[in-house]
C-alpha atoms as a PDB file:
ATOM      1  CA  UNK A   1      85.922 117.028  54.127  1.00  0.00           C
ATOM      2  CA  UNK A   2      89.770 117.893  52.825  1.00  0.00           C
ATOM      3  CA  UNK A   3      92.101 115.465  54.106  1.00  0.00           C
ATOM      4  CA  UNK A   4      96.108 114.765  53.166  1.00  0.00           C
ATOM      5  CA  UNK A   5      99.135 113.491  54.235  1.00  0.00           C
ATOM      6  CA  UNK A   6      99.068 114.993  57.549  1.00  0.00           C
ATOM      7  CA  UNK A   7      95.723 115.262  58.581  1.00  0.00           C
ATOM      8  CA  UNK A   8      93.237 112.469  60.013  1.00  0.00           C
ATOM      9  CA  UNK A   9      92.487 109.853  57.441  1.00  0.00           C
ATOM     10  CA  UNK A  10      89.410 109.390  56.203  1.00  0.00           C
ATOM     11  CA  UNK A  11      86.220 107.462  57.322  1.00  0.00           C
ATOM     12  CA  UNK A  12      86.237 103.614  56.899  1.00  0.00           C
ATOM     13  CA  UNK A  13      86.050 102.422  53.574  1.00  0.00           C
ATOM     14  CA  UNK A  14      87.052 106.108  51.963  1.00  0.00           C
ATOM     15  CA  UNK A  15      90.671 106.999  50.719  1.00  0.00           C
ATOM     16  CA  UNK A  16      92.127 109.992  50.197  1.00  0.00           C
ATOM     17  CA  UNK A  17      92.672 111.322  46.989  1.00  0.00           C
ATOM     18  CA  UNK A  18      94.010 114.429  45.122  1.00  0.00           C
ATOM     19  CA  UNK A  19      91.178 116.485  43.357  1.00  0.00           C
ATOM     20  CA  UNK A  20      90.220 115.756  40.216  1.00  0.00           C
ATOM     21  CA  UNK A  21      92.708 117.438  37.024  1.00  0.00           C
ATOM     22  CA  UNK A  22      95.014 118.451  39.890  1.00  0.00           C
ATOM     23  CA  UNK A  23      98.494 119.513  38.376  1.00  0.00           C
ATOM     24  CA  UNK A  24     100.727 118.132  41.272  1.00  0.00           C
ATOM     25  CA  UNK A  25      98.710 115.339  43.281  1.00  0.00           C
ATOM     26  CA  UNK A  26     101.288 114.504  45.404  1.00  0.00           C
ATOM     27  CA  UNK A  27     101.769 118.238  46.286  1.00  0.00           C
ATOM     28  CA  UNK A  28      97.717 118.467  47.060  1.00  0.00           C
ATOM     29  CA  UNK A  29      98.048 115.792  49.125  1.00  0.00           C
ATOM     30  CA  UNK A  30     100.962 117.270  51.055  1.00  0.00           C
ATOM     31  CA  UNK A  31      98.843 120.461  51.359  1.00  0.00           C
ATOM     32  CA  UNK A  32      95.820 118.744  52.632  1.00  0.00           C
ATOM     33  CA  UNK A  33      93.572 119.069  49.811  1.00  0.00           C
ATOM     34  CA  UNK A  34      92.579 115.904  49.355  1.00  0.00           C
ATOM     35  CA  UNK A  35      89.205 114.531  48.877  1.00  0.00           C
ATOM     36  CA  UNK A  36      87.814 111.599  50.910  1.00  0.00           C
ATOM     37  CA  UNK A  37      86.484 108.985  48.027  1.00  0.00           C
ATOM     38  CA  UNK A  38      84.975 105.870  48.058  1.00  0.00           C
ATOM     39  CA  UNK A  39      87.844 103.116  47.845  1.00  0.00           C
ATOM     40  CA  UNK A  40      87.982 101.201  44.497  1.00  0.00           C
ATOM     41  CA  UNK A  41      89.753  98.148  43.894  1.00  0.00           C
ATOM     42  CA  UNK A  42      91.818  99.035  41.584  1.00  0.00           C
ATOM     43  CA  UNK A  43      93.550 102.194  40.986  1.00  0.00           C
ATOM     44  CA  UNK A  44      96.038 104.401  38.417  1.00  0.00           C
ATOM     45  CA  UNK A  45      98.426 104.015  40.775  1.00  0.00           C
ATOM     46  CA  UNK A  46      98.390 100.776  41.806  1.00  0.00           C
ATOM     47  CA  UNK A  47     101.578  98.578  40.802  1.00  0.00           C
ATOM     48  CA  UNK A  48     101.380  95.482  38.820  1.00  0.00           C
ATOM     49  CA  UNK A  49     102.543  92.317  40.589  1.00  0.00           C
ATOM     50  CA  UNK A  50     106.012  92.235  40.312  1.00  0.00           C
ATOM     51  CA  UNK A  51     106.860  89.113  38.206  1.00  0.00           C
ATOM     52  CA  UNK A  52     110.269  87.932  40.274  1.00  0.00           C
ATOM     53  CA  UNK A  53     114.340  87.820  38.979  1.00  0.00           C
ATOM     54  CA  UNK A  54     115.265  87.261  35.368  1.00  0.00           C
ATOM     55  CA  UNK A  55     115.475  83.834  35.023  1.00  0.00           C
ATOM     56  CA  UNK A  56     119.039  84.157  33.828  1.00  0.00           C
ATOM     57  CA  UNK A  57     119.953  86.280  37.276  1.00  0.00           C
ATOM     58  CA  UNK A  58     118.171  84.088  39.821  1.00  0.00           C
ATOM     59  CA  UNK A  59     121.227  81.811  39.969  1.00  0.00           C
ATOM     60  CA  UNK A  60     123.686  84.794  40.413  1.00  0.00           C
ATOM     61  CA  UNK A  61     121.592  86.078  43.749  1.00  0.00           C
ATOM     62  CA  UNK A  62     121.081  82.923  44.937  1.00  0.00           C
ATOM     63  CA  UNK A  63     125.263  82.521  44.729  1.00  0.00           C
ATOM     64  CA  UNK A  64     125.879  86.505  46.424  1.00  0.00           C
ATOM     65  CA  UNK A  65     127.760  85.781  50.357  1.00  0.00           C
ATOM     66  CA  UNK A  66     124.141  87.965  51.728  1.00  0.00           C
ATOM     67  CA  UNK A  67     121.606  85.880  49.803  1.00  0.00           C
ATOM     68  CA  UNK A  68     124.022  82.289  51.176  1.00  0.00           C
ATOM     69  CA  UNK A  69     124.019  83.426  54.793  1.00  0.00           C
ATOM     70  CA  UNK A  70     120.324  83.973  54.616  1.00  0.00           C
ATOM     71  CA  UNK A  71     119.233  81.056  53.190  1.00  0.00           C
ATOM     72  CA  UNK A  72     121.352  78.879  55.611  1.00  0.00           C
ATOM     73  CA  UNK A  73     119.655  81.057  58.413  1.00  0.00           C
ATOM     74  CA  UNK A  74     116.318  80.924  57.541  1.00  0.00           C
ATOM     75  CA  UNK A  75     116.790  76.838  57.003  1.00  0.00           C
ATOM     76  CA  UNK A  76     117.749  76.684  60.962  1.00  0.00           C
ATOM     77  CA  UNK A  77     114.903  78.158  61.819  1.00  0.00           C
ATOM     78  CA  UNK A  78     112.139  76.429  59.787  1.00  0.00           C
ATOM     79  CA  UNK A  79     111.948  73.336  62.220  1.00  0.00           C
ATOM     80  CA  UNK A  80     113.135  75.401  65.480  1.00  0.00           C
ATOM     81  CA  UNK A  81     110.801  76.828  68.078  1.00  0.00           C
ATOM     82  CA  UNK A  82     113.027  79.839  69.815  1.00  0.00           C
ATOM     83  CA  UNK A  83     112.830  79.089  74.161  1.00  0.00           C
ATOM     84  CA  UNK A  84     116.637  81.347  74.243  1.00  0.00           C
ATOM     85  CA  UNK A  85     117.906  84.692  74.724  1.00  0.00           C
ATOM     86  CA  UNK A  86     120.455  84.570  72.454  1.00  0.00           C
ATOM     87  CA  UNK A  87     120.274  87.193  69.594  1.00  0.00           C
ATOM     88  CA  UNK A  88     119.768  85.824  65.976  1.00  0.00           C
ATOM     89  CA  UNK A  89     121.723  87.751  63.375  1.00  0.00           C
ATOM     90  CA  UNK A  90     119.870  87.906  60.091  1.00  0.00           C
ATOM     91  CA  UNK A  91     121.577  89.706  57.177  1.00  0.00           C
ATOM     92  CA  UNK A  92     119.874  92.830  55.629  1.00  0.00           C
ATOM     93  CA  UNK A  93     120.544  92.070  51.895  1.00  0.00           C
ATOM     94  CA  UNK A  94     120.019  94.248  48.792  1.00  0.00           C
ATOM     95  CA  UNK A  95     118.038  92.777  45.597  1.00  0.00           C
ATOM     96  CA  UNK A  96     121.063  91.390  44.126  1.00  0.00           C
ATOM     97  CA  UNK A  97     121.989  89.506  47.445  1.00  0.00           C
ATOM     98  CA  UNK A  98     124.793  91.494  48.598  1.00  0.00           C
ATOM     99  CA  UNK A  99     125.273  93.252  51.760  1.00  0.00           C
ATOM    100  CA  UNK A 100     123.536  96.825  52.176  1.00  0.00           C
ATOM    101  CA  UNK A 101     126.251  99.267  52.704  1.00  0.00           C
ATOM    102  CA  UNK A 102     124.809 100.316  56.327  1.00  0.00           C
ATOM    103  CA  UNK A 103     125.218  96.788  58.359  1.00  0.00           C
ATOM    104  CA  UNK A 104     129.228  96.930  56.726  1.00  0.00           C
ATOM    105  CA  UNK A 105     131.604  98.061  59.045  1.00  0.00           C
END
């Protein structure tokens, strides 16, 4: 049965996936001429674990104003049970530990 990105997904424990020697999978998919496969573990696809900062960065995030106000936020609420209405403001930082463009105004 063809599936894709914008049709129903396939049956329980099937994926779908782009035909076999397909030029542009991605495009397939789009197009709905996918094929519903058995689900393997592992795939071509799939992304390695990522392996974390370079050790000689990790100090440099951990020092960016985003990646500071975090951290202090997130240690207030590891022993705290919430019972308020009051809104808690939690930063939206980049990889590096800065601010993301969007939440400065």
């Amino acid at each position: 049965e063809p599936c894709g990105v914008y049709t129903l997904s396939c049956a329980k424990g099937l994926r779908c996936v782009p035909p076999p020697r397909e030029h542009s999978p991605l495009q397939a998919l789009l197009q709905g001429r996918g094929i519903c496969a058995k689900h393997s573990r592992t795939s071509p696809t799939d992304k390695p674990p990522p392996t974390g900062p370079h050790p000689s960065h990790s100090g440099d995030i951990e020092k960016a104003p985003c990646r500071k106000l975090l951290n202090s936020v997130l240690r207030g609420l590891e022993l705290t049970i919430f019972q308020s209405d009051r809104d808690i403001y939690i930063p939206n930082c980049d990889t590096r530990g800065f601010y993301r463009k969007k939440q400065c105004r």
